[in-house]
Protein backbone atom coordinates (compact mmCIF):
# COMPACT_ATOMS: atom_id res chain seq x y z
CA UNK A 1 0.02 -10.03 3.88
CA UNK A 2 -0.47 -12.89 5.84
CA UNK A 3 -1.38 -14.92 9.49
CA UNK A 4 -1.84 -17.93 11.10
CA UNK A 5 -5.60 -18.49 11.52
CA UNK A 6 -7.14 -20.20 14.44
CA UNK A 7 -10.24 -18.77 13.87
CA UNK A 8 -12.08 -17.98 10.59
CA UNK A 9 -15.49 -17.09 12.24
CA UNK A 10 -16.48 -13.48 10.40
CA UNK A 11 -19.68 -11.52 11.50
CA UNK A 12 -20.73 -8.80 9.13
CA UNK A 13 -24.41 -6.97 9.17
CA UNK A 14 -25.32 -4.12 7.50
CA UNK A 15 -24.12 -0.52 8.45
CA UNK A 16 -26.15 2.58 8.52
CA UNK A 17 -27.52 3.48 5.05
CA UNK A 18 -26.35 -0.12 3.24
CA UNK A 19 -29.28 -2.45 3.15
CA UNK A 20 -28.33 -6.49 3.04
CA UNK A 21 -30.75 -9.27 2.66
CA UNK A 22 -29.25 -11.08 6.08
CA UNK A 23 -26.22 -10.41 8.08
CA UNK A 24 -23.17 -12.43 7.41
CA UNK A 25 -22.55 -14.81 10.05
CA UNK A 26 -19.61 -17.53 10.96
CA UNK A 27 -18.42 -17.66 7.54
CA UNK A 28 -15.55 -18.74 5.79
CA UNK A 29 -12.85 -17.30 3.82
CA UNK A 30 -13.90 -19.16 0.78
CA UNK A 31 -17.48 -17.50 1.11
CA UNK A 32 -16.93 -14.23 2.60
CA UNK A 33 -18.11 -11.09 0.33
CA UNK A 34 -15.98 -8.53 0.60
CA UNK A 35 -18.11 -5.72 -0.24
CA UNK A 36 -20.32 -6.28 2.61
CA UNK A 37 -20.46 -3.87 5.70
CA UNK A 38 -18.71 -5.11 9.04
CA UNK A 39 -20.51 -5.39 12.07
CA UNK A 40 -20.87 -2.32 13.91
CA UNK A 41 -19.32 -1.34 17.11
CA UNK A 42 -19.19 1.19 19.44
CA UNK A 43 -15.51 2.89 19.35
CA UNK A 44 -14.20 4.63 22.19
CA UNK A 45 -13.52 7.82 22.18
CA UNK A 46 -9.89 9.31 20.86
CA UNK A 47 -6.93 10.66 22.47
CA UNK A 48 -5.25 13.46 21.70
CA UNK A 49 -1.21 13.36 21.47
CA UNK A 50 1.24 16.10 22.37
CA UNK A 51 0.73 19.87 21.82
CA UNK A 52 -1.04 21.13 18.36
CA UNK A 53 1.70 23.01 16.36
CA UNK A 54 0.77 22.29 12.45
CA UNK A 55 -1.41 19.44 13.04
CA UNK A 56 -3.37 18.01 15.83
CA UNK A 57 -2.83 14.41 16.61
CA UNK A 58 -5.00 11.97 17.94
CA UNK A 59 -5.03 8.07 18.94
CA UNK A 60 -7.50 5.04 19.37
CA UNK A 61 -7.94 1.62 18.63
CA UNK A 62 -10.02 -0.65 17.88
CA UNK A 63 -11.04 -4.89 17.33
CA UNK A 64 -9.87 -6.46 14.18
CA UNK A 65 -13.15 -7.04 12.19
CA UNK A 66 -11.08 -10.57 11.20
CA UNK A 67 -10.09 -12.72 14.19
CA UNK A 68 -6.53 -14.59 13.67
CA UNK A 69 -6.44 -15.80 16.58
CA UNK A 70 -3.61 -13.99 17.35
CA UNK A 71 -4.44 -11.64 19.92
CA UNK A 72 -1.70 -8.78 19.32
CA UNK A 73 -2.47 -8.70 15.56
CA UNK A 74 -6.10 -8.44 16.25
CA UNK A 75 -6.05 -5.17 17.70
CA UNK A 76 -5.72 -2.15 15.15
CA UNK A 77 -4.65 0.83 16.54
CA UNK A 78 -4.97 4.17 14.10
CA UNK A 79 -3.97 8.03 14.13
CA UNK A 80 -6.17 10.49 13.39
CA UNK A 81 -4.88 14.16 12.21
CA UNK A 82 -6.84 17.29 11.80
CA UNK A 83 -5.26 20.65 10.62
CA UNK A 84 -4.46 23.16 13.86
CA UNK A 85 -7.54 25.44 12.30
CA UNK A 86 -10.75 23.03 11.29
CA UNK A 87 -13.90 24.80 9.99
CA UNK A 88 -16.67 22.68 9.61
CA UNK A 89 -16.22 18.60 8.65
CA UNK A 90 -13.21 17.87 6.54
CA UNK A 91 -12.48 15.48 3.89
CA UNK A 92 -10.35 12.77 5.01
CA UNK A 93 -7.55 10.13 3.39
CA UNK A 94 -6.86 6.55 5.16
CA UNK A 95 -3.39 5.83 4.62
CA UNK A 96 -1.35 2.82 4.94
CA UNK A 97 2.34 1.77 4.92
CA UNK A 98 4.67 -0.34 3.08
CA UNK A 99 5.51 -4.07 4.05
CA UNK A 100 8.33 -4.28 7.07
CA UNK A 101 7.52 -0.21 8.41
CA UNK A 102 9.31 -0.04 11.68
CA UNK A 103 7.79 3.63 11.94
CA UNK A 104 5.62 6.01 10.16
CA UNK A 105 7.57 8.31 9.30
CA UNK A 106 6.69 8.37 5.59
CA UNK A 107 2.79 8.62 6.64
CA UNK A 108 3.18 11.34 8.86
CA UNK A 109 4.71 13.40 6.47
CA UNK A 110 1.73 12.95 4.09
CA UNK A 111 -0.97 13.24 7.18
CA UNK A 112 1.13 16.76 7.32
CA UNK A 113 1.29 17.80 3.49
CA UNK A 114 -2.80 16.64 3.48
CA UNK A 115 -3.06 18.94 6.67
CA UNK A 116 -1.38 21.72 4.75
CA UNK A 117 -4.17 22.09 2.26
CA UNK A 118 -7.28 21.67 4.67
CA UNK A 119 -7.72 17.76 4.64
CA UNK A 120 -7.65 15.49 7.41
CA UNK A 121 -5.85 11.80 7.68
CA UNK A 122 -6.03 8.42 9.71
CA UNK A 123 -2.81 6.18 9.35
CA UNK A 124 -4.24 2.72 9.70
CA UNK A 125 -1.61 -0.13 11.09
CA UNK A 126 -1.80 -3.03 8.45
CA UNK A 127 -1.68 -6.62 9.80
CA UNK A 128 1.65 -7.79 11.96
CA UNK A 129 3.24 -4.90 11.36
CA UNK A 130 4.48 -2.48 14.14
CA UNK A 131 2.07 -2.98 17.26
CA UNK A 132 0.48 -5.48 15.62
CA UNK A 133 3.85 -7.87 15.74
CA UNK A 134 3.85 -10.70 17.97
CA UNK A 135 6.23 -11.06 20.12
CA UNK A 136 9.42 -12.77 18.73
CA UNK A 137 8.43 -11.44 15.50
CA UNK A 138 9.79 -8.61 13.52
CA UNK A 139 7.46 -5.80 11.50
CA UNK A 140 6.29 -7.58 8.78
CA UNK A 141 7.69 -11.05 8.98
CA UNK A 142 4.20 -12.34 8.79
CA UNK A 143 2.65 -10.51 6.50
CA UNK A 144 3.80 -12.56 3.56
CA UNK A 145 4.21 -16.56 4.24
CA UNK A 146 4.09 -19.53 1.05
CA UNK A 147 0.73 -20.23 2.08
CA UNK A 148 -2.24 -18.85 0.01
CA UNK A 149 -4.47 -20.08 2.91
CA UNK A 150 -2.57 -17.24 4.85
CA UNK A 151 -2.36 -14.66 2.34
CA UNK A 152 -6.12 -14.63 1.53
CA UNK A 153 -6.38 -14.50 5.57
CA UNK A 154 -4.50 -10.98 5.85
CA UNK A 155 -5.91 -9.80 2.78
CA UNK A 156 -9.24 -10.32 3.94
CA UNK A 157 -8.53 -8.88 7.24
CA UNK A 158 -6.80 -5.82 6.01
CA UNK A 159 -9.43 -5.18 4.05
CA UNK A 160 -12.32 -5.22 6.56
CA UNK A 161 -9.67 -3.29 9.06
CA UNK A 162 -10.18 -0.45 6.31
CA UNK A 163 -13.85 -0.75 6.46
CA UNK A 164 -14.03 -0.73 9.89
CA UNK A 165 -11.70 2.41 10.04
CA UNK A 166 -14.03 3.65 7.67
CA UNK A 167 -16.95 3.22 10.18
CA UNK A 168 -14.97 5.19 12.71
CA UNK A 169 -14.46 8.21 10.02
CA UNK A 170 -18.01 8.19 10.03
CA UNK A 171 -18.32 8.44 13.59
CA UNK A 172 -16.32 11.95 14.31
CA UNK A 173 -18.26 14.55 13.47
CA UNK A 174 -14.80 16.48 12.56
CA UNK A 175 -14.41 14.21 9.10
CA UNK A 176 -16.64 14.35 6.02
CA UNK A 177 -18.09 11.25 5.37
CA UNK A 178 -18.89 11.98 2.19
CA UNK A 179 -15.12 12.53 0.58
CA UNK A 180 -12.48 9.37 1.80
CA UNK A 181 -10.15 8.69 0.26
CA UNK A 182 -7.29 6.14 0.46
CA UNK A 183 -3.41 5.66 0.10
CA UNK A 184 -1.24 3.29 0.19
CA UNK A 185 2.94 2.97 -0.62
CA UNK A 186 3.95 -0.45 -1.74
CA UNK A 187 2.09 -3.53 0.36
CA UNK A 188 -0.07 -0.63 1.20
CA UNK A 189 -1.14 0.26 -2.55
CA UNK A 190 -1.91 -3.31 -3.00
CA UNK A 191 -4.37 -3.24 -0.11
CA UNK A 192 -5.63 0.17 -0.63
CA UNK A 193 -6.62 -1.11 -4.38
CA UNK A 194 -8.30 -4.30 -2.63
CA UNK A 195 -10.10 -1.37 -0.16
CA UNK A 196 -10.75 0.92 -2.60
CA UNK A 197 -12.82 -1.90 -5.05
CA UNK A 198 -14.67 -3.30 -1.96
CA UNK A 199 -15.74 -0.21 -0.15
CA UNK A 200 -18.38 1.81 -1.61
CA UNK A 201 -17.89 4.82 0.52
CA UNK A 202 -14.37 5.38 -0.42
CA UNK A 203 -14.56 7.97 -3.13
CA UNK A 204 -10.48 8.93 -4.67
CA UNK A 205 -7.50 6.62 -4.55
CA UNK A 206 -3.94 7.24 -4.58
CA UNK A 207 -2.00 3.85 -5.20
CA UNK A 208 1.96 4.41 -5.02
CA UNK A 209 4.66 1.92 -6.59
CA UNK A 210 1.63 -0.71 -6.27
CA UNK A 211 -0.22 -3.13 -8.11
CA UNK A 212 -2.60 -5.22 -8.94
CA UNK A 213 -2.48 -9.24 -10.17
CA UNK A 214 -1.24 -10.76 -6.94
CA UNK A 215 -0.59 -14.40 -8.27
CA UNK A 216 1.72 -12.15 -10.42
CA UNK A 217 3.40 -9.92 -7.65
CA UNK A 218 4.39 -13.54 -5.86
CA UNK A 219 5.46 -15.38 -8.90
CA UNK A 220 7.52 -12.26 -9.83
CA UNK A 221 8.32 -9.90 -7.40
CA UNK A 222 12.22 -9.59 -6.43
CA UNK A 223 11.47 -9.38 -2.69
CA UNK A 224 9.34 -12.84 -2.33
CA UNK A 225 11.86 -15.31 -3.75
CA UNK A 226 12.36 -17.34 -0.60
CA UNK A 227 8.29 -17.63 -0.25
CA UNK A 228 8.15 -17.78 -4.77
CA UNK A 229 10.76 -20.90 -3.96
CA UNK A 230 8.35 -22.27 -1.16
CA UNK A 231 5.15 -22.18 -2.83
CA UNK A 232 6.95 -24.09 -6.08
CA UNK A 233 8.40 -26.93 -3.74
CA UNK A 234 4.45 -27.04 -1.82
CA UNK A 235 3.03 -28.05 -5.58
CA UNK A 236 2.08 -24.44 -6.75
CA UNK A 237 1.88 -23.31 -10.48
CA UNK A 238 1.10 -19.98 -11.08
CA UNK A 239 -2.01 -20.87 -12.97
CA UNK A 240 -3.39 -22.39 -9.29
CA UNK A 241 -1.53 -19.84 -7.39
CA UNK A 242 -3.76 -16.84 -8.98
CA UNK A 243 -7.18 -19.64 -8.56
CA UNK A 244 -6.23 -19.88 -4.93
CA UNK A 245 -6.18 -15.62 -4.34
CA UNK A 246 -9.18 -15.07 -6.62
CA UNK A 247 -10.91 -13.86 -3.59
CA UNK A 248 -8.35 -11.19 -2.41
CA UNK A 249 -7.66 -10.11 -5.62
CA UNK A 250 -8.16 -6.11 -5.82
CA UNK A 251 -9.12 -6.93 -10.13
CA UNK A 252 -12.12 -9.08 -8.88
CA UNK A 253 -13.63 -5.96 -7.28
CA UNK A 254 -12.30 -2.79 -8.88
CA UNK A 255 -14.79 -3.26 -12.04
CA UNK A 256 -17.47 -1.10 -9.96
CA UNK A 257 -14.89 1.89 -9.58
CA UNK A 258 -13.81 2.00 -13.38
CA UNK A 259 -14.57 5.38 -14.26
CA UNK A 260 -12.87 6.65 -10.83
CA UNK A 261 -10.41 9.48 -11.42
CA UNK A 262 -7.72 7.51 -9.45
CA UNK A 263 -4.25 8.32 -8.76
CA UNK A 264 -1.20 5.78 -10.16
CA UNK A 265 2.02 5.90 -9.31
CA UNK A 266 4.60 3.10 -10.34
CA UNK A 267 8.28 2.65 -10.98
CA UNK A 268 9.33 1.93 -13.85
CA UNK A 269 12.47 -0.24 -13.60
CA UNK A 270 10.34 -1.73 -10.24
CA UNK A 271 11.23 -5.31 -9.63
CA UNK A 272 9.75 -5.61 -6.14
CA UNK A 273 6.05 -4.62 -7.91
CA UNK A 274 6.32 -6.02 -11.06
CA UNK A 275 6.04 -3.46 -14.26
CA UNK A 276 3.43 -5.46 -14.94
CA UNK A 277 1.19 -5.45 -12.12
CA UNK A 278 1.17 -1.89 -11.86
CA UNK A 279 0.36 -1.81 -15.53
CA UNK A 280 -2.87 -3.96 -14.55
CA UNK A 281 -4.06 -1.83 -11.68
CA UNK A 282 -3.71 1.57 -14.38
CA UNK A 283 -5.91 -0.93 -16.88
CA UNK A 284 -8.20 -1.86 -14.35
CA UNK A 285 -9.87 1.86 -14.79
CA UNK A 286 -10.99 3.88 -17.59
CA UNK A 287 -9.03 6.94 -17.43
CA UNK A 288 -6.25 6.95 -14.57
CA UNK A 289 -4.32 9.90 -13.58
CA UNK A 290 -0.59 8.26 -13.78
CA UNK A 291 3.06 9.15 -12.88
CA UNK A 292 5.99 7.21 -14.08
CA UNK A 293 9.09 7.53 -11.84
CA UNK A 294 12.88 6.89 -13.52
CA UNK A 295 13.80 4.37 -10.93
CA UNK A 296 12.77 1.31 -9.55
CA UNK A 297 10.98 0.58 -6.13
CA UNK A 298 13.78 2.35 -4.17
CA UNK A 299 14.72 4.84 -6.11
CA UNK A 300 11.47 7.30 -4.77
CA UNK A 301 13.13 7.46 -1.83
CA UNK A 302 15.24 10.36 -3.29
CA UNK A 303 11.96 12.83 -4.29
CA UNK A 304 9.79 11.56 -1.79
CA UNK A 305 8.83 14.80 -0.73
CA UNK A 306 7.69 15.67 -3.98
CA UNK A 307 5.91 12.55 -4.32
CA UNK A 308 3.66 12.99 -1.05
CA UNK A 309 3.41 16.74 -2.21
CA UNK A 310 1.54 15.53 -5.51
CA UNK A 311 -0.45 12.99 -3.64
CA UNK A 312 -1.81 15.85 -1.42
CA UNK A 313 -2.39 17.75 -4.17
CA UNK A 314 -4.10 14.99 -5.98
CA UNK A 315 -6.67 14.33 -3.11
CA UNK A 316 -6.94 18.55 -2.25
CA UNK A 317 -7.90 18.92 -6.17
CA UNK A 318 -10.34 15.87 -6.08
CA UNK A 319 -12.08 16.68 -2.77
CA UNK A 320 -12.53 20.33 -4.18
CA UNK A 321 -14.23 19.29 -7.35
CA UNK A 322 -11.63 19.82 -9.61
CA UNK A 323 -10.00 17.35 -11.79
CA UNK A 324 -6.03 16.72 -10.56
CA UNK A 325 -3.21 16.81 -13.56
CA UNK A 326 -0.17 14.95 -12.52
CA UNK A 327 3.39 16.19 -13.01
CA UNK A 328 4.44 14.84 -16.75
CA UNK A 329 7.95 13.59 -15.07
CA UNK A 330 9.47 13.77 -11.88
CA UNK A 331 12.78 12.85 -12.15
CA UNK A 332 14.27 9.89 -9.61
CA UNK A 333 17.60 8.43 -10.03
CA UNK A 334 18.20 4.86 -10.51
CA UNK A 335 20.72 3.73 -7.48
CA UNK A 336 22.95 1.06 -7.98
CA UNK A 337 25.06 -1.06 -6.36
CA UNK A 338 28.21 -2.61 -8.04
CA UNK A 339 30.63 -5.17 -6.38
CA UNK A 340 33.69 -5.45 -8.77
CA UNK A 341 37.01 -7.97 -7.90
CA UNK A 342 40.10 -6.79 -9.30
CA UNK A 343 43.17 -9.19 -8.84
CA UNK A 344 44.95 -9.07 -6.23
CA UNK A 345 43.63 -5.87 -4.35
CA UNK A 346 40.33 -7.59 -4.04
CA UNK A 347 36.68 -6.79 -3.63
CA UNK A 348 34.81 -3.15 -4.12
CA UNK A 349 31.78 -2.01 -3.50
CA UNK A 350 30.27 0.96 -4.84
CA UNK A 351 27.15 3.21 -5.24
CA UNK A 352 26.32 5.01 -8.70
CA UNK A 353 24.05 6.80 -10.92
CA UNK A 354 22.53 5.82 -14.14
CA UNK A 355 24.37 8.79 -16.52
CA UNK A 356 23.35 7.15 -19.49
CA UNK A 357 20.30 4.67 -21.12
CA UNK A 358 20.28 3.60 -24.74
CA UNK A 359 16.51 3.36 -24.18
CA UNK A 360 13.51 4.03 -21.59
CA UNK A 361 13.78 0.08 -20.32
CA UNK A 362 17.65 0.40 -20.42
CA UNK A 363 18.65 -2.00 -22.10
CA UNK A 364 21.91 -0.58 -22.25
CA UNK A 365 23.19 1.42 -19.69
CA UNK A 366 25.82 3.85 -18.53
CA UNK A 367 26.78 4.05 -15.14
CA UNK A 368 29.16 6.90 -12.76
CA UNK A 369 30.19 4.68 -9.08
CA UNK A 370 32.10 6.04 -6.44
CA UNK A 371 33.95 3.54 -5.20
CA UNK A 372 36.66 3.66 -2.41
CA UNK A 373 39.45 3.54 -5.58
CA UNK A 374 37.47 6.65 -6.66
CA UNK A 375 34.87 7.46 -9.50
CA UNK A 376 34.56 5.07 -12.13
CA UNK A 377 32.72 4.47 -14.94
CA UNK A 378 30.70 1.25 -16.01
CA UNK A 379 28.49 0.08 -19.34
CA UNK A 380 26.19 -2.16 -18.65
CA UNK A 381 23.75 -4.25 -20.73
CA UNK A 382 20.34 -5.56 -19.22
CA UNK A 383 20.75 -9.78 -19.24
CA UNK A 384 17.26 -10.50 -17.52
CA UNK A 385 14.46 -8.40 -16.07
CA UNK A 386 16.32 -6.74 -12.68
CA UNK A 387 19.77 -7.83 -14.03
């Protein structure tokens, strides 16, 4: 979620149909409004890739609508997909990927389940991640830095990347510009909430093992410690933290799409996107559809395909005019890994199964490994929250 900025200079005017009082010029993080309209520009026209089977494939790119100064990141290319068959303009879903994606695998497979029920798709790449890297950097490694300075910076400009993707939506005549939707997995629910509360023209939302409350997500998340760490030794409570990211905070905006019929899915032994902050986005709206996976932020990785299934159905229902009913359970295991010394063999590792819970949180558990000495069992008792 975050850049080195070497320029902060933003230009935003009013798009077709939005009136604004003035057009937003050279401001600064601290002032920038979110829910106003980037500039307009002309895009060029897309590209289509390979030969049409299922789907039908197509490229572009486009300038950031937020300089950083660094000109790789500032670049943002996107994939458009349109079923093989397309009668008339389509609804369409913006989707984005999880912090660290070194593909998109996981968003093609939804731009295909989407495809599957008549609804079109544009994978947007987030911030530093994949072409967007700089050299010497890896996908990702950017994105989140101990500097709140920085985060508000890729906030901001993933944000206003969305908008601007939105302005290309409206420019094919192929997509419906009046049903978008967005959907995000991880880092990518966290944006798509920011999008979602500071775009007007985004209609549905499907946020998976996201959140909301990002002061929260950095002081708690399992996957930031080494940033958590930095940010404590730099002066940081959490009580300035969350002042600092007021601005880039999806709960500032989301008030305005309250009654939306979003989509919620969280995990919920997730340590990576606090309980909690998922909890907040669900709270942030009036009546939420919401889906509560066994496992933590890993675990969907074993019904994935049934998770992109529901989020297609989700959007196919809402686009239609119907109201979408989630799936009371879907059942994902919770994987762990145990490292266990016996004297004097050694060290084992192994991989195992959650047979057993004395409650939903599991406080007590009961485990089946495999293990190279063979199956074994394990009972486990929860000391703090993740161990």
């Amino acid at each position: 979620m975050v850049v080195s900025i070497a320029s902060r200079r933003v230009l935003i005017v009013a798009t077709l149909g939005i009136a604004v009082s003035s057009p937003l010029v050279g401001r600064t993080q601290e002032n920038l409004d979110l829910r106003r309209p980037v500039v307009k520009i002309q895009f060029e026209n897309w590209k289509q890739e390979g030969d049409p089977e299922r789907i039908r494939e197509f490229t572009v790119s486009f300038p950031s609508a937020f300089e950083s100064g660094v000109a790789t990141n500032d670049t943002v290319p996107i994939r458009a997909f349109l079923p093989k068959t397309v009668s008339g303009p389509i609804p369409v879903v913006v989707i984005l990927h999880y912090w660290g994606a070194k593909d998109i695998k996981v968003e093609r497979s939804l731009a295909n389940q989407l495809a599957d029920r008549g609804v079109g798709s544009v994978i947007m790449t987030l911030p530093y991640h994949l072409s967007r890297t700089p050299p010497g950097s890896r996908s990702g490694q950017l994105a989140i830095q101990p500097n709140p300075e920085k985060l508000r910076a890729t906030m901001i400009q993933s944000a206003l990347d969305v908008k601007r993707t939105v302005d290309f939506i409206e420019s094919r005549p192929e997509f419906d510009a009046t049903r978008i939707g967005i959907s995000g997995t991880s880092l990518g629910a966290l944006v798509s909430s920011l999008a979602y509360g500071v775009e007007p023209r985004i209609s549905r939302g499907a946020f998976v093992l996201g959140g909301a409350d990002l002061a929260e997500i950095m002081w708690s998340s399992s996957l930031v410690v080494e940033a958590r760490d930095a940010l404590r030794r730099n002066g940081f409570t959490f009580e300035r933290l969350r002042a600092e990211l007021t601005s880039v905070e999806p709960l500032t905006y989301l008030e305005a799409k309250k009654s939306s019929p979003v989509f919620i899915i969280g995990g919920k032994f997730d340590t990576v996107m606090p309980v909690s902050s998922t909890k907040a986005l669900i709270a942030a709206f009036d009546s939420p559809k919401t889906l509560w996976l066994d496992t933590g932020h890993y675990g969907g990785i074993f019904v994935q395909s049934r998770i992109l299934k529901e989020v297609a159905n989700y959007f196919q229902a809402e686009f239609a005019g119907k109201s979408y009913l989630p799936p009371k359970r879907i059942y994902a295991p919770t994987l762990r890994i145990g490292v266990q010394a016996i004297a004097p063999q050694g060290f084992d590792i192994g991989v195992g199964i959650d047979l057993w819970k004395s409650n939903e949180r599991g406080d007590f558990i009961g485990t089946g490994f495999l293990t190279p000495r063979g199956p074994q069992l394990f009972i486990g008792a929860r000391i703090s929250n993740g161990v």
